[in-house]
C-alpha atoms as a PDB file:
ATOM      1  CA  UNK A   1      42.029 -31.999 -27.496  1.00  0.00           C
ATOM      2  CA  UNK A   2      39.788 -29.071 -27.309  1.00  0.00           C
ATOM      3  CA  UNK A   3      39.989 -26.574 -24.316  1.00  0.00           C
ATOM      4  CA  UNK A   4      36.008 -26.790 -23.717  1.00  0.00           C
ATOM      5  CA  UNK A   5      36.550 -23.785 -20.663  1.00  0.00           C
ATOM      6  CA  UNK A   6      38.211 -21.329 -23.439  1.00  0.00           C
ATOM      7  CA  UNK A   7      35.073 -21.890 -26.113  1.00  0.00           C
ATOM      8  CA  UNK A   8      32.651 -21.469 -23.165  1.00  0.00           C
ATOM      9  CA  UNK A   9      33.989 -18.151 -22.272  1.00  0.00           C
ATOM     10  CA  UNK A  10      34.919 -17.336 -25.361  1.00  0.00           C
ATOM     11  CA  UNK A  11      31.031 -18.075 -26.237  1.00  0.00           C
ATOM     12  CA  UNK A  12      29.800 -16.010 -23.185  1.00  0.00           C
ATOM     13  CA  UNK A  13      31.726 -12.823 -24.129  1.00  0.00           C
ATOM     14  CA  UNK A  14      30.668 -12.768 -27.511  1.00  0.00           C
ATOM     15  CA  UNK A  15      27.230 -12.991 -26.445  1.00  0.00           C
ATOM     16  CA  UNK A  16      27.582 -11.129 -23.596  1.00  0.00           C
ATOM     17  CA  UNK A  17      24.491  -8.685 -24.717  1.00  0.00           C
ATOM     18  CA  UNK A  18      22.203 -11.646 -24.631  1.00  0.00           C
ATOM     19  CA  UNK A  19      23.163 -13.226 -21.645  1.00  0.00           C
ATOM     20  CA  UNK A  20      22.409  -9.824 -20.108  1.00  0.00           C
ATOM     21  CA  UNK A  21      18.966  -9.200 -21.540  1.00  0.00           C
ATOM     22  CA  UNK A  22      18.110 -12.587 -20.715  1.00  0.00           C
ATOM     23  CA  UNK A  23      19.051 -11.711 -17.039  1.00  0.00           C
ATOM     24  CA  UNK A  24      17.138  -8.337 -17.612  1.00  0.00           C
ATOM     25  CA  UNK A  25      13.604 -10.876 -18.798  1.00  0.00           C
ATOM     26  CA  UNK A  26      14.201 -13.327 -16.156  1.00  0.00           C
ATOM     27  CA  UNK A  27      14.349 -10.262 -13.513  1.00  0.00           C
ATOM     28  CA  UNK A  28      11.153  -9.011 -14.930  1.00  0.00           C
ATOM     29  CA  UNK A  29       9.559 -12.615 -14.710  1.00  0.00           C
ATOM     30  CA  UNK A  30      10.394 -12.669 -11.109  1.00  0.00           C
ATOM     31  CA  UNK A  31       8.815  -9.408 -10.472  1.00  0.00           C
ATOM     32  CA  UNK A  32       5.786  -9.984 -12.233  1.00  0.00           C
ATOM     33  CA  UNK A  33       5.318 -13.118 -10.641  1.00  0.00           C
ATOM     34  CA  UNK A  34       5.776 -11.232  -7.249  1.00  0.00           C
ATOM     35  CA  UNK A  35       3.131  -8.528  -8.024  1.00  0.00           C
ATOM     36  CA  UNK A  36       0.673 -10.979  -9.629  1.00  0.00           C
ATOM     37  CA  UNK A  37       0.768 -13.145  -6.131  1.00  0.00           C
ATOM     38  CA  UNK A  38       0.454  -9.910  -3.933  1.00  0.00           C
ATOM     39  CA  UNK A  39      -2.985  -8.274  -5.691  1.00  0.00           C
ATOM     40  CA  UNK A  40      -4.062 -11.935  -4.954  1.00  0.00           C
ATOM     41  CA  UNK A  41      -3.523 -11.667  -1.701  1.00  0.00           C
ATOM     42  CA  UNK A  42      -5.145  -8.387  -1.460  1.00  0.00           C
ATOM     43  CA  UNK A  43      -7.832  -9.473  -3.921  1.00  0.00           C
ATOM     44  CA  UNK A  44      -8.615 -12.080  -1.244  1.00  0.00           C
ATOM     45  CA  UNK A  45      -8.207  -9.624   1.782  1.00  0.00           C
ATOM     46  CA  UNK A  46     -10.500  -7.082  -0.060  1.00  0.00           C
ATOM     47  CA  UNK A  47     -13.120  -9.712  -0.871  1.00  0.00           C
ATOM     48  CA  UNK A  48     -13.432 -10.738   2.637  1.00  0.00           C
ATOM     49  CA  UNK A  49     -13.603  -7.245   3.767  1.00  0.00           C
ATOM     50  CA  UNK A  50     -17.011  -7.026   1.106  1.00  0.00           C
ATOM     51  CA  UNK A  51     -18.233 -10.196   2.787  1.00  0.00           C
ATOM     52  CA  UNK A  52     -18.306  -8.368   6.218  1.00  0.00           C
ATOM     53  CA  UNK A  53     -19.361  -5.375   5.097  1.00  0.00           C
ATOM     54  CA  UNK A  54     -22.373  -7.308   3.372  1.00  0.00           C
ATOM     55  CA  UNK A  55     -23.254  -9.018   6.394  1.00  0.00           C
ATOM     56  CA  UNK A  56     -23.346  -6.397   8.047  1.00  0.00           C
ATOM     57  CA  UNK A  57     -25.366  -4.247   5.867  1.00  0.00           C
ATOM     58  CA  UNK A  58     -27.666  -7.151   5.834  1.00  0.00           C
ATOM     59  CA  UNK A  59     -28.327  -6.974   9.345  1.00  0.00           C
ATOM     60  CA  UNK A  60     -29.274  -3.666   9.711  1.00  0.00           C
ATOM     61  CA  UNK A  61     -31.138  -3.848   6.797  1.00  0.00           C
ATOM     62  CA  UNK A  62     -32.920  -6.253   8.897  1.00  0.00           C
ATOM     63  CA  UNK A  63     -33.122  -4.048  11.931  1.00  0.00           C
ATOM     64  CA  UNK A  64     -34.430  -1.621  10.254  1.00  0.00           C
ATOM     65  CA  UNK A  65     -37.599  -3.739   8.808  1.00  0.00           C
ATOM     66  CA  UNK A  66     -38.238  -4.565  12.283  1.00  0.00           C
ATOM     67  CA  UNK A  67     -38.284  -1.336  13.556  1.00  0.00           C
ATOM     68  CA  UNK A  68     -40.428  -0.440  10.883  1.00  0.00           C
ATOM     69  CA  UNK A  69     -43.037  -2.290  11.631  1.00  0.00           C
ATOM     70  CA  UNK A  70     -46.885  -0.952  12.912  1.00  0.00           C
ATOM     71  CA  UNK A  71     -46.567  -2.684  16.094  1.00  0.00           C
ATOM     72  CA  UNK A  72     -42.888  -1.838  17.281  1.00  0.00           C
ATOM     73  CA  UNK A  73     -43.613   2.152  16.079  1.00  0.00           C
ATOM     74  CA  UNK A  74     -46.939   1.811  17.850  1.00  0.00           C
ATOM     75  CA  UNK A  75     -45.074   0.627  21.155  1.00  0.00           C
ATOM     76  CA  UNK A  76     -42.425   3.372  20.545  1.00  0.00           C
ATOM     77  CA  UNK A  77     -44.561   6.433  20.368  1.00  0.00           C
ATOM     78  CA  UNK A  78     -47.247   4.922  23.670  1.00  0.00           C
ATOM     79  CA  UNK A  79     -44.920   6.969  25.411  1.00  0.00           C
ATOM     80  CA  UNK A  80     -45.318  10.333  24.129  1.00  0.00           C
ATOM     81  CA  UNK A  81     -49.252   9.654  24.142  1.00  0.00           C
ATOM     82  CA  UNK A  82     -49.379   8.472  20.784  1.00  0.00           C
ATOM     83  CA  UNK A  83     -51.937   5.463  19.595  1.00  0.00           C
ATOM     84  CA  UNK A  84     -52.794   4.175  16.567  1.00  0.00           C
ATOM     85  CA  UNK A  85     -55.795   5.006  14.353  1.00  0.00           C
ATOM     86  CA  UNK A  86     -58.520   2.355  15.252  1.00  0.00           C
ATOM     87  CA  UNK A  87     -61.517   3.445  13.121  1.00  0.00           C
ATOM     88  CA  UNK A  88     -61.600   3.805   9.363  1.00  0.00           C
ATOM     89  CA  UNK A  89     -60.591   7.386   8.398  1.00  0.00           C
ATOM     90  CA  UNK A  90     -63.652   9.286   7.678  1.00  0.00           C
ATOM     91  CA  UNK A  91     -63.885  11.292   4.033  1.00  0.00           C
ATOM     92  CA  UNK A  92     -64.861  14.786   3.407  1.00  0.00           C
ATOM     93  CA  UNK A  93     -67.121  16.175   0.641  1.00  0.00           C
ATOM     94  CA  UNK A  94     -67.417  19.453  -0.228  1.00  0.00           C
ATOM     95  CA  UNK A  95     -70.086  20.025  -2.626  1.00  0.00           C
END
């Protein structure tokens, strides 16, 4: 009958250009596929790195308002002799 091993590679060598840029595409698939899942990953790594960095910045924002306020700046300069203002400032006119 027919010699179906002779047509095949008969058929392959023929289209031996195509069979090689289809190799060439499906390397390139691969590849992209491979990049695509790595700036995932480092999508994900970077976003957790904001997270921190957010929490962070959040707490010393907070810190900050605390050490900001009258009474802790009050109780931080006693030492050097410091107080705070206890009667209403008193206004100037000059005529």
């Amino acid at each position: 009958m027919f010699d179906i091993g002779f047509w095949t590679s008969r058929l392959v060598l023929n289209n031996l250009a195509f069979v090689f840029f289809i190799g060439f595409l499906t390397t390139v698939y691969i590849a992209n596929a491979h990049l695509a899942e790595r700036n995932v990953r480092e999508i994900q790594v970077l976003q957790k790195d904001l997270k921190e960095m957010r929490w962070y910045y959040m707490s010393l924002q907070s810190e900050n308002m605390y050490n900001a306020m009258r009474s802790e700046v009050a109780k931080r300069v006693r030492e050097d002799g410091l107080r705070p203002q206890t009667e209403a400032p008193k206004r100037i006119v000059i005529k």
